[in-house]
C-alpha atoms as a PDB file:
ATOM      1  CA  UNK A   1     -18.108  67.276 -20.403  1.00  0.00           C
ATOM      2  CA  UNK A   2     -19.193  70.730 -21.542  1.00  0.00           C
ATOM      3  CA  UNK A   3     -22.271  71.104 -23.202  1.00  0.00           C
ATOM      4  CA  UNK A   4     -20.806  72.550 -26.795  1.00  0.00           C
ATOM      5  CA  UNK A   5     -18.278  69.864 -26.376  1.00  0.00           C
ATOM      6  CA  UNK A   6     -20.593  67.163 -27.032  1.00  0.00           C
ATOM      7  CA  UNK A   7     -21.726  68.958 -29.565  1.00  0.00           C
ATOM      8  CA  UNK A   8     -18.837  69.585 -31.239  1.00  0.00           C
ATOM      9  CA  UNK A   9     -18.007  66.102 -31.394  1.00  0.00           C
ATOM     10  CA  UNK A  10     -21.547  64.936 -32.820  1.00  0.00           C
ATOM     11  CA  UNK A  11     -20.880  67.123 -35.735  1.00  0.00           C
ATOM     12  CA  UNK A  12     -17.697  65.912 -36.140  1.00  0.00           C
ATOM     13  CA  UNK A  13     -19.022  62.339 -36.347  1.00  0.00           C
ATOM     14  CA  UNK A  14     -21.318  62.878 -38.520  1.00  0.00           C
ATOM     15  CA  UNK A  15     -18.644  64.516 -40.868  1.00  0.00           C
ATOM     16  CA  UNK A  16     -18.828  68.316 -40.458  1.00  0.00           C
ATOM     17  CA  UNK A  17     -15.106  70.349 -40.729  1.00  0.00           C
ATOM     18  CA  UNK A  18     -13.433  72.283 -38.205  1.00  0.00           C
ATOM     19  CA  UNK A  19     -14.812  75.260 -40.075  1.00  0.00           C
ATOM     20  CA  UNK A  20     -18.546  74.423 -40.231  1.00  0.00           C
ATOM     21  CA  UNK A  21     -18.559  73.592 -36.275  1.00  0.00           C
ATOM     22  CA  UNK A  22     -16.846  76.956 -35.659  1.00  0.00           C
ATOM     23  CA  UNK A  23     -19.374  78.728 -37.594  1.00  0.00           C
ATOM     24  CA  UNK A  24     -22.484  76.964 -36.128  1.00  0.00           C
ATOM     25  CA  UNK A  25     -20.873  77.080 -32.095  1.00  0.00           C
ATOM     26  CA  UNK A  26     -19.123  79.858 -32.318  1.00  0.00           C
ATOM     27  CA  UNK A  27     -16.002  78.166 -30.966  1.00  0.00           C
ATOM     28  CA  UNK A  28     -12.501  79.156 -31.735  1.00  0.00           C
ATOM     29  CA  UNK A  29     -10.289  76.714 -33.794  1.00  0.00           C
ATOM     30  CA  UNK A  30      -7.525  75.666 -31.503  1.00  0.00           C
ATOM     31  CA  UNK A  31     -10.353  74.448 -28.356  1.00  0.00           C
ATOM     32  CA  UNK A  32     -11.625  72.166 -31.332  1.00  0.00           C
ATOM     33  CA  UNK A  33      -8.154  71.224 -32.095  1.00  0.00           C
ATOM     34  CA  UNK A  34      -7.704  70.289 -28.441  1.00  0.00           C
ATOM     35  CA  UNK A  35     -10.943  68.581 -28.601  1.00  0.00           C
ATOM     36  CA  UNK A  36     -10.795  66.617 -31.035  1.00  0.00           C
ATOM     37  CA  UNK A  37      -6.963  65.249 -30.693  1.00  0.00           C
ATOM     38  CA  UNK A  38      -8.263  63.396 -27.711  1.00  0.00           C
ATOM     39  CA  UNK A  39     -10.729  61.404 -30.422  1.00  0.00           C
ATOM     40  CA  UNK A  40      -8.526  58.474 -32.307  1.00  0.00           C
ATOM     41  CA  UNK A  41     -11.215  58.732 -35.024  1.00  0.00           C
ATOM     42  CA  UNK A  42     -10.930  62.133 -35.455  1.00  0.00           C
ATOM     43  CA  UNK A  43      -7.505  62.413 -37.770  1.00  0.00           C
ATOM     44  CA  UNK A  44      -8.648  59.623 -39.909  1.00  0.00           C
ATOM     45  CA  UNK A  45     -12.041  61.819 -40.550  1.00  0.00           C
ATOM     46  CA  UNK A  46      -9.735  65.340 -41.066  1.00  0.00           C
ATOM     47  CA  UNK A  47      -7.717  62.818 -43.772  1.00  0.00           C
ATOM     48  CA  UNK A  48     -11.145  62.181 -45.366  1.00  0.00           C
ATOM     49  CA  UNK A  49     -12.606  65.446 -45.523  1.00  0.00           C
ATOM     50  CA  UNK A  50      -9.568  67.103 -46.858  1.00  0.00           C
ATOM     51  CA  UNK A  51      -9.396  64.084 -49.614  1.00  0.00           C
ATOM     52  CA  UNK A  52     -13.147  65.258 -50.189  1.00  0.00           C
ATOM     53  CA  UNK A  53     -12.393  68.765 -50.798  1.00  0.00           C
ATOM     54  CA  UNK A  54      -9.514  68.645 -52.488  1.00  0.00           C
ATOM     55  CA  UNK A  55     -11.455  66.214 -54.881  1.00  0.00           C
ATOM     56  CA  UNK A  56     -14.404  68.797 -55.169  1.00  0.00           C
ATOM     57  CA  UNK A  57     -11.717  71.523 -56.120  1.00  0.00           C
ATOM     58  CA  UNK A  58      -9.287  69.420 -58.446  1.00  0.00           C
ATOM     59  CA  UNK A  59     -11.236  70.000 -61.701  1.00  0.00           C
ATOM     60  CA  UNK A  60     -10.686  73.603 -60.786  1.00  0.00           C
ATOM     61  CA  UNK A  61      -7.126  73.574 -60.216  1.00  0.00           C
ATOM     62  CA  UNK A  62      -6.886  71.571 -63.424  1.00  0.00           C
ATOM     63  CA  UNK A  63      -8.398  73.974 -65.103  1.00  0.00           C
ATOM     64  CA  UNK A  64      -6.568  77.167 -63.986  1.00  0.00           C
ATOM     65  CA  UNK A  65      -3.246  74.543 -64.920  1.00  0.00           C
ATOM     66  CA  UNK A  66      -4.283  74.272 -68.268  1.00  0.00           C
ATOM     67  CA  UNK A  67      -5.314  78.043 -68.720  1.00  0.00           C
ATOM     68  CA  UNK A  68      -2.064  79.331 -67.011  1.00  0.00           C
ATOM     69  CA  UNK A  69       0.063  77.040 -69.290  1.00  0.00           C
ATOM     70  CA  UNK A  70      -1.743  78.184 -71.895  1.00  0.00           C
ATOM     71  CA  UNK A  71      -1.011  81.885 -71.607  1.00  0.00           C
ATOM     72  CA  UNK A  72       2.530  81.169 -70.813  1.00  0.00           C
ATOM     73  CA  UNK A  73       3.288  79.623 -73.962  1.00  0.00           C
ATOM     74  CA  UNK A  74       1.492  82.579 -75.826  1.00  0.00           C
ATOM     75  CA  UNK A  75       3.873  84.890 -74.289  1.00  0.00           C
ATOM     76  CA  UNK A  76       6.779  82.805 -74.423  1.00  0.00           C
ATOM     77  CA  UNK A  77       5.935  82.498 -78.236  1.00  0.00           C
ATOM     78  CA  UNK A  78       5.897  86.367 -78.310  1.00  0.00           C
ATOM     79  CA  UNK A  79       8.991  86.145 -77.410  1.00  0.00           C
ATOM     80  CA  UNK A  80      10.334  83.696 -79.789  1.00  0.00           C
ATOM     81  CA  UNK A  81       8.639  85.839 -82.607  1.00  0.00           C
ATOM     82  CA  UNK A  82      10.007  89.265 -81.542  1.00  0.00           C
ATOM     83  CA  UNK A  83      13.718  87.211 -81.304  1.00  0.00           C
ATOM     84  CA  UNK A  84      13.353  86.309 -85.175  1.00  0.00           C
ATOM     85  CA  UNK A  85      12.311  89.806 -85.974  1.00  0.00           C
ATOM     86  CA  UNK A  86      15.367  91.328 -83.718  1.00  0.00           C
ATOM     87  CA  UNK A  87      17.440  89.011 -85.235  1.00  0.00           C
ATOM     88  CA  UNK A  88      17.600  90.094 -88.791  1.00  0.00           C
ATOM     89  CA  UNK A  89      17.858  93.699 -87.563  1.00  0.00           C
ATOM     90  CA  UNK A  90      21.083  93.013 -84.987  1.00  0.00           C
ATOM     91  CA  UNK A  91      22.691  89.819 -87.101  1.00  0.00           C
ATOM     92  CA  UNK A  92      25.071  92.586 -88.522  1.00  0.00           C
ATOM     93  CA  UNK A  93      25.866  94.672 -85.352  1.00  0.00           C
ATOM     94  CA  UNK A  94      29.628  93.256 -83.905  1.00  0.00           C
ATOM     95  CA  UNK A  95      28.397  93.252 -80.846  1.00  0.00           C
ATOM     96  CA  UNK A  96      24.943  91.433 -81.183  1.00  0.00           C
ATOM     97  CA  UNK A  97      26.921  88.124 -82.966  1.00  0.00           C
ATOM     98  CA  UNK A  98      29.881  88.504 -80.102  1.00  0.00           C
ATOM     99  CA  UNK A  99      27.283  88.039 -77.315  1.00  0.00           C
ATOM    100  CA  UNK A 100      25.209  85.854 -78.579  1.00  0.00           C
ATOM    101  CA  UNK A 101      28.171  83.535 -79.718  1.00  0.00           C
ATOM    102  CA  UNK A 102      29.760  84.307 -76.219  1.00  0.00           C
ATOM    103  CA  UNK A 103      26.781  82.578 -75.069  1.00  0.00           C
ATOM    104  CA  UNK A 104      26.292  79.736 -77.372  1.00  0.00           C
ATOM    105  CA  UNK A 105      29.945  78.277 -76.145  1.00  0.00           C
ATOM    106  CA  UNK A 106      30.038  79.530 -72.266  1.00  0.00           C
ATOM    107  CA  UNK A 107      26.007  80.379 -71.420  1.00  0.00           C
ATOM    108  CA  UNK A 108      23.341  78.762 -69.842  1.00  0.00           C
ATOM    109  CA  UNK A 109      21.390  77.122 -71.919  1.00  0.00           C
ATOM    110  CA  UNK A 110      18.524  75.552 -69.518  1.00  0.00           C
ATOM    111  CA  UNK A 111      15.131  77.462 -70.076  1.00  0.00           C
ATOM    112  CA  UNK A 112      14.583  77.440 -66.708  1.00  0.00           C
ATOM    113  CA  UNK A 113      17.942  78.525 -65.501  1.00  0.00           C
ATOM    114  CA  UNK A 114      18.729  81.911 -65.267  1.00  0.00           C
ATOM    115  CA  UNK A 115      20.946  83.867 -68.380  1.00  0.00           C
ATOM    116  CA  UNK A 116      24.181  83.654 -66.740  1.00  0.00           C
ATOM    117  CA  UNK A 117      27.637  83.177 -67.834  1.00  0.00           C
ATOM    118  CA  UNK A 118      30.566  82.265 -66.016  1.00  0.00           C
ATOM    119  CA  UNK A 119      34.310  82.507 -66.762  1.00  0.00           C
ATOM    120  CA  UNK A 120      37.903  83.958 -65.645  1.00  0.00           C
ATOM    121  CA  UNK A 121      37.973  86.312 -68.465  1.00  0.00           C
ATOM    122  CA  UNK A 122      37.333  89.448 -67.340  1.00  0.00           C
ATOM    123  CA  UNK A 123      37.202  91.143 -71.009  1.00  0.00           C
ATOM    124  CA  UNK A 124      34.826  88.571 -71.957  1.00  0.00           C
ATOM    125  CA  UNK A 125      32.366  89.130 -69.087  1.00  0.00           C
ATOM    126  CA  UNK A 126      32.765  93.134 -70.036  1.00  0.00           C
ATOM    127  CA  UNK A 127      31.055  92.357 -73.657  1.00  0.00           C
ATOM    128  CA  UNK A 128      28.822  90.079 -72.188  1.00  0.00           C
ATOM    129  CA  UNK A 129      27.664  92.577 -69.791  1.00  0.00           C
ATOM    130  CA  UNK A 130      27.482  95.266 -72.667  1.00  0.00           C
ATOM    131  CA  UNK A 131      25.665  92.910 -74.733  1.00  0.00           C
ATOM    132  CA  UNK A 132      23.091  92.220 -71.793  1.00  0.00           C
ATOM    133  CA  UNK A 133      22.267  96.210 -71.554  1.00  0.00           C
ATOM    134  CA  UNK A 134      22.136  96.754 -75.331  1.00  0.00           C
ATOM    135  CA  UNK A 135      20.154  93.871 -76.580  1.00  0.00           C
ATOM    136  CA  UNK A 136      19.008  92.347 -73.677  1.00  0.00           C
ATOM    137  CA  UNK A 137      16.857  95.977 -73.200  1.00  0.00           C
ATOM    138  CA  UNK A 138      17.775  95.837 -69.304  1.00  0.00           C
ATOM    139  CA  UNK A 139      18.649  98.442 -66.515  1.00  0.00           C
ATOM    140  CA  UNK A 140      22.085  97.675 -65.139  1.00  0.00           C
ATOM    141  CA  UNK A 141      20.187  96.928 -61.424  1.00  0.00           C
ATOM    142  CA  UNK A 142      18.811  93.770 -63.020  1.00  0.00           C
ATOM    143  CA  UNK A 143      21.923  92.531 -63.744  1.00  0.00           C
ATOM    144  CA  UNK A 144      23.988  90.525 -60.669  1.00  0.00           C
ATOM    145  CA  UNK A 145      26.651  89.227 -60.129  1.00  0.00           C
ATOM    146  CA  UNK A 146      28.365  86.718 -57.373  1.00  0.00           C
ATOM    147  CA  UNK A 147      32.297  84.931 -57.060  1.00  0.00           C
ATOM    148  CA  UNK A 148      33.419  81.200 -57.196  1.00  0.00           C
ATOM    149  CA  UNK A 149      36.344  81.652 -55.134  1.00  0.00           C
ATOM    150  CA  UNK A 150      39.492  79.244 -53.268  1.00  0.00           C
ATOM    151  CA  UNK A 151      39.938  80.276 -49.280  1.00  0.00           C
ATOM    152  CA  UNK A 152      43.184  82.168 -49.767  1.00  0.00           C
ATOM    153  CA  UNK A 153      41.911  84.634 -51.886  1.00  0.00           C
ATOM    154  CA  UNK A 154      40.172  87.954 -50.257  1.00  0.00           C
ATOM    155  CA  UNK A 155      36.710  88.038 -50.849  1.00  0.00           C
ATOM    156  CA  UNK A 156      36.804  92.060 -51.300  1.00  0.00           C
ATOM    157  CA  UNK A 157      39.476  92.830 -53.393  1.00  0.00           C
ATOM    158  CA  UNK A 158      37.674  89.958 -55.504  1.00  0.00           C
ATOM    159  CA  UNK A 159      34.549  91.590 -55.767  1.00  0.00           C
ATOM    160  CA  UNK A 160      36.338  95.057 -56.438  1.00  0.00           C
ATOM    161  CA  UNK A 161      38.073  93.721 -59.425  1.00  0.00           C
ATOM    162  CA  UNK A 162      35.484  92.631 -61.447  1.00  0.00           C
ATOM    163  CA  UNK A 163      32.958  95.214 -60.118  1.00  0.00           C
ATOM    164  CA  UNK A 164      35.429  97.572 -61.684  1.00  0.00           C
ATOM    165  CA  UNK A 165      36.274  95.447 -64.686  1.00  0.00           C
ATOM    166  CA  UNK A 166      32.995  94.242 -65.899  1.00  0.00           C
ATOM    167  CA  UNK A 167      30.892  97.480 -64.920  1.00  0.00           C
ATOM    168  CA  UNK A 168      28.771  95.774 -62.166  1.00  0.00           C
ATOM    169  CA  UNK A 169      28.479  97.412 -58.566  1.00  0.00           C
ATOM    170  CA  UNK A 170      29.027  96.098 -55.863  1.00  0.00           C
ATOM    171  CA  UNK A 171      25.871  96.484 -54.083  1.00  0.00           C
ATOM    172  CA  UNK A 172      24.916  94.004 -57.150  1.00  0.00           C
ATOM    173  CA  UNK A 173      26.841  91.159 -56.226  1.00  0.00           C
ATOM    174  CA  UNK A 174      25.316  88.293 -54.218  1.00  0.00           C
ATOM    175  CA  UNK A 175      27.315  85.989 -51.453  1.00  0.00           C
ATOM    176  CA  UNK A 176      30.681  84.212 -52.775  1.00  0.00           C
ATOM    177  CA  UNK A 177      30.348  80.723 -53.003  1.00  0.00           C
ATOM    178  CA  UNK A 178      33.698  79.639 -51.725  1.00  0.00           C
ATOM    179  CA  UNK A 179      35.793  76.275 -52.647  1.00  0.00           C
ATOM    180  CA  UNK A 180      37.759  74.871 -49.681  1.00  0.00           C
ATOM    181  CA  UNK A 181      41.494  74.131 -49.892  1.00  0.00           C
ATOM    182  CA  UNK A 182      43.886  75.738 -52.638  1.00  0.00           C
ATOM    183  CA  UNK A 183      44.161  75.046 -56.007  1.00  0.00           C
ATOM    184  CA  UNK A 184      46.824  72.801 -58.138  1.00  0.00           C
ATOM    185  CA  UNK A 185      46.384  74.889 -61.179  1.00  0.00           C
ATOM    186  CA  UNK A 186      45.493  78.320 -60.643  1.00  0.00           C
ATOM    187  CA  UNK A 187      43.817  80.155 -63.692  1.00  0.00           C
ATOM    188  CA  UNK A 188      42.861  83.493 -61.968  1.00  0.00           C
ATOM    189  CA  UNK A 189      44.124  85.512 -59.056  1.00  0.00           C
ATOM    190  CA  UNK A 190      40.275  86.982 -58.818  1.00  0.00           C
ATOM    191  CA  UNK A 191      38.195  83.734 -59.330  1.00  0.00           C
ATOM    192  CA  UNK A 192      35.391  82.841 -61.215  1.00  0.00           C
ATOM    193  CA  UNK A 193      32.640  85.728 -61.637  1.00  0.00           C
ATOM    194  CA  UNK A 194      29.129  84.653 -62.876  1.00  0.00           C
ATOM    195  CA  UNK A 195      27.028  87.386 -64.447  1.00  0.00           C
ATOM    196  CA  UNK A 196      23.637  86.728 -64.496  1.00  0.00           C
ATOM    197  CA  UNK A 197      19.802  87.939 -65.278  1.00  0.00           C
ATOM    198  CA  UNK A 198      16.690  86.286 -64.608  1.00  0.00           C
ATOM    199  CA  UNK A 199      14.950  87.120 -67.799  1.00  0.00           C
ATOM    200  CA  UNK A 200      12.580  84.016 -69.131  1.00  0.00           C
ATOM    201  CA  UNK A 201      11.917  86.481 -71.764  1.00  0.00           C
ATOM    202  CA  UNK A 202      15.734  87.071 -72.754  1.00  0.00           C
ATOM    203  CA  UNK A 203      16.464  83.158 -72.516  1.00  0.00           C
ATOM    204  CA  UNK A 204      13.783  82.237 -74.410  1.00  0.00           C
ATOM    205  CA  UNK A 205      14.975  85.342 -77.199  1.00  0.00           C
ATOM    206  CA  UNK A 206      18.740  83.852 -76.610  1.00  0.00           C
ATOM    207  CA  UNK A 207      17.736  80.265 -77.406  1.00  0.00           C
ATOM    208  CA  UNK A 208      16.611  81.501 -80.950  1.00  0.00           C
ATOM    209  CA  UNK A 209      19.501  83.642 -81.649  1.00  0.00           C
ATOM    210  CA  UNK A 210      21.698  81.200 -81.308  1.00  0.00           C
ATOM    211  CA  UNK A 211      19.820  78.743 -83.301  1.00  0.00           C
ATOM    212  CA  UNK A 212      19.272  81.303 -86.105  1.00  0.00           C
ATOM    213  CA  UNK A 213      22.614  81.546 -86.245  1.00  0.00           C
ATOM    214  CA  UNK A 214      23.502  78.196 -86.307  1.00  0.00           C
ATOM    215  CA  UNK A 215      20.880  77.956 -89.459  1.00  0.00           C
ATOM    216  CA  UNK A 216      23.118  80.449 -91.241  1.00  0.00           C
ATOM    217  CA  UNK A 217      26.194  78.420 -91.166  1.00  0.00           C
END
């Protein structure tokens, strides 16, 4: 047996870390690794020291949890605040109370979840997409698009329709998600387009629009 070998594996006995050996023999990490898979005790004493470490570190991590979750709710609460203030400035605008009642009934209302809306009707997706631009405050690259489509319907003249209906390129629309076999009940010879924006910001803003709103009824 080399000389560093037996070395190597005294430290490791007596607890040291792949990374402390390394440093003090100056061997590289994948010789230890070869090493010390031979040892049967060896991966029950990695399991250990990473327990150890992790256990040194965890008020840490718990810490930087708290702090981050912290400063998320402060700006998602920013949010929420500019929303109430926007909203008494827009409630009157036509096209501020269209979109946000266009997404009350068809929108996504999962904080998490992207703002997307997704329907047949290509007029409604055009005032949803105008609403997005005006009051959502966003460049029309942020805003994407992708199809919900049956087999027997071409994929490209789908995506040229509503590109050219809604106002969306086509460089802006992600992979169709297709539905096998045909359908008993067609509603659409274009499919289903879903326009969305992944906006935390604009979701949480939507959220209070719409409940504003419903508080005014």
């Amino acid at each position: 047996m080399r000389h560093d070998k037996a070395l190597a594996i005294a430290l490791r006995k007596r607890g040291y870390s792949y990374n402390a050996i390394k440093r003090r023999l100056d061997i590289s990490g994948s010789t230890l690794s070869e090493w010390f898979s031979e040892l049967p005790w060896s991966d029950a004493l990695k399991r250990k020291l990473t327990r150890q470490a992790f256990l040194k570190v965890y008020p840490q991590l718990r810490a930087m949890q708290r702090a981050n979750a912290v400063r998320w709710e402060r700006w998602r609460e920013a949010a929420r605040q500019q929303a109430r203030i926007e909203f008494k400035r827009f409630r009157s605008d036509p096209l501020f109370v269209a979109g946000v009642m266009l997404y009350w009934g068809e929108g996504d209302k999962i904080p998490n979840n992207p703002v997307r809306v997704s329907n047949t009707d290509s007029r409604l997706l055009r005032v949803y997409v105008r609403f997005l631009l005006k009051y959502g405050c966003l460049p029309d690259r942020k805003i994407r698009a992708h199809l919900i489509r049956y087999s027997d319907l071409d994929e490209q003249k789908c995506v040229a329709y509503w590109s050219r209906v809604v106002g969306i390129r086509q460089k802006f629309f992600y992979k169709t998600q297709l539905i096998n076999g045909k359908p008993k009940n067609r509603r659409s010879h274009h499919g289903i387009c879903v326009v969305g924006v992944s906006s935390r910001q604009l979701k949480e803003k939507l959220l209070i629009w719409i409940q504003a709103f419903a508080e005014t009824l």
